[in-house]
C-alpha atoms as a PDB file:
ATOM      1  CA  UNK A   1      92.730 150.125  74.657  1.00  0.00           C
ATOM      2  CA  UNK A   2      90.666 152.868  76.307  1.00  0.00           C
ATOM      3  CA  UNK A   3      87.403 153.482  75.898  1.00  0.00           C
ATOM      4  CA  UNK A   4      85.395 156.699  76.814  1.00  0.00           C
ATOM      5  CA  UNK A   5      82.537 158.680  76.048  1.00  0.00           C
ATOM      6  CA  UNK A   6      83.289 161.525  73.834  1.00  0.00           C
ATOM      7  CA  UNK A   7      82.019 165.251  75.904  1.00  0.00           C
ATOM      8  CA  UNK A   8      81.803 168.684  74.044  1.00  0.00           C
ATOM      9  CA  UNK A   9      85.520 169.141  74.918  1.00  0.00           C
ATOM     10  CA  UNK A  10      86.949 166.140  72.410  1.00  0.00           C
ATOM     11  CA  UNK A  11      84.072 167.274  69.177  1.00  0.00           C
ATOM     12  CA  UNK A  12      86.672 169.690  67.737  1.00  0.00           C
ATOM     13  CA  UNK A  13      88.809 167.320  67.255  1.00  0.00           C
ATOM     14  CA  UNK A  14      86.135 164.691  66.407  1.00  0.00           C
ATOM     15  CA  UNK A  15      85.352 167.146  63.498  1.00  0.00           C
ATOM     16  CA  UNK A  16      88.836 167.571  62.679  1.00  0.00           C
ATOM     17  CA  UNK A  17      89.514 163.360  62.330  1.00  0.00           C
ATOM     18  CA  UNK A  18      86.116 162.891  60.587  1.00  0.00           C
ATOM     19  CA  UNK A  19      86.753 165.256  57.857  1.00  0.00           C
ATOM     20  CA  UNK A  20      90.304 164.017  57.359  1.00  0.00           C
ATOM     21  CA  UNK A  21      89.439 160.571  57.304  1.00  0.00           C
ATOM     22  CA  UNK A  22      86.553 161.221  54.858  1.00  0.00           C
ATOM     23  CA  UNK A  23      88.721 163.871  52.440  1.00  0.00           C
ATOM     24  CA  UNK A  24      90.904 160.702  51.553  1.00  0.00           C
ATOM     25  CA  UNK A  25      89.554 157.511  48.973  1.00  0.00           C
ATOM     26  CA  UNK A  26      87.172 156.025  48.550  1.00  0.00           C
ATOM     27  CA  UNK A  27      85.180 159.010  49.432  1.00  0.00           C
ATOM     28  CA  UNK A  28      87.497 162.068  48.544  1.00  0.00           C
ATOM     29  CA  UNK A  29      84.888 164.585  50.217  1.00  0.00           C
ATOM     30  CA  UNK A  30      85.848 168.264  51.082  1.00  0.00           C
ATOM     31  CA  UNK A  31      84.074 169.325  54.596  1.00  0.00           C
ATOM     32  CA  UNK A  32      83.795 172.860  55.834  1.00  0.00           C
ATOM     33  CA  UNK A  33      84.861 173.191  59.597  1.00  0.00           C
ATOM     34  CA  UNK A  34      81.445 173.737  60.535  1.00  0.00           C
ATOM     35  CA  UNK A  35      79.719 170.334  58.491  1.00  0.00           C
ATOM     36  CA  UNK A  36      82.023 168.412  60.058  1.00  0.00           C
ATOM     37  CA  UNK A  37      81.177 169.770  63.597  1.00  0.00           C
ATOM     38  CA  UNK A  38      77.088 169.445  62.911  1.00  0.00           C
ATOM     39  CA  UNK A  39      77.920 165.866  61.718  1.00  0.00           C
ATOM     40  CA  UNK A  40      80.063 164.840  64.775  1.00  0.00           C
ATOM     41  CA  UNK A  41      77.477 166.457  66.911  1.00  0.00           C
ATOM     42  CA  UNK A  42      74.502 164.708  64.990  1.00  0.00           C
ATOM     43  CA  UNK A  43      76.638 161.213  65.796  1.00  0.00           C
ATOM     44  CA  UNK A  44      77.158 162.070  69.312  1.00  0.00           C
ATOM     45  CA  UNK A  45      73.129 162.970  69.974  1.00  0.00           C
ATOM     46  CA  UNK A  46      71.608 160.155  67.541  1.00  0.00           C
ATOM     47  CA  UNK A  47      70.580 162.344  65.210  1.00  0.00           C
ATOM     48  CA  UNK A  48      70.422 162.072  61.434  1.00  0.00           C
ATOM     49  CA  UNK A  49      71.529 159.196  61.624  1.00  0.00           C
ATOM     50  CA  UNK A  50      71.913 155.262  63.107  1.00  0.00           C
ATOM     51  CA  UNK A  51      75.641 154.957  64.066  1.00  0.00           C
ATOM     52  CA  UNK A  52      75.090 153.940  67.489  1.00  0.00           C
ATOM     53  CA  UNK A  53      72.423 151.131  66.486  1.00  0.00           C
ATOM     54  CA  UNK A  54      74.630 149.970  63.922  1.00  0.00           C
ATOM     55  CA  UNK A  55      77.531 149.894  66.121  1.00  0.00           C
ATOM     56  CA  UNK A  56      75.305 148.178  68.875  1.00  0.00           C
ATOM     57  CA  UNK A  57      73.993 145.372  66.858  1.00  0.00           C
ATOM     58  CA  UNK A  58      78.004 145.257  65.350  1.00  0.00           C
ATOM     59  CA  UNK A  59      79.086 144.560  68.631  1.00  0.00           C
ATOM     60  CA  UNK A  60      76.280 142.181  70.246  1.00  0.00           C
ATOM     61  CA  UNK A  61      77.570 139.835  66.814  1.00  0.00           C
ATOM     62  CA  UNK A  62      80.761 139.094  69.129  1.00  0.00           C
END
């Protein structure tokens, strides 16, 4: 597996894999283009939300 730090370039398709993922169950949601771009962007800067320090404290677990 590779791991790299998402740039500007890979957020359109971010966007596009977010809002897929999250138009199926359990959550069945319908985003606009542009929601799921201000979302993946929101991620990316640490912004309305706590992925990273989730993920973080996921990870030092192992």
């Amino acid at each position: 597996m590779i791991i790299q730090e998402a740039t500007e370039k890979d957020i359109p398709s971010l966007a596009k894999s977010m809002s897929l993922a999250y138009s199926e169950a359990p959550w069945n949601e319908k985003w606009t283009e542009a929601s799921a771009l201000r979302r993946v962007r929101a991620i990316l800067e640490n912004y309305e939300g706590l992925e990273r320090d989730c993920v973080s404290v996921q990870y030092k677990r192992f």
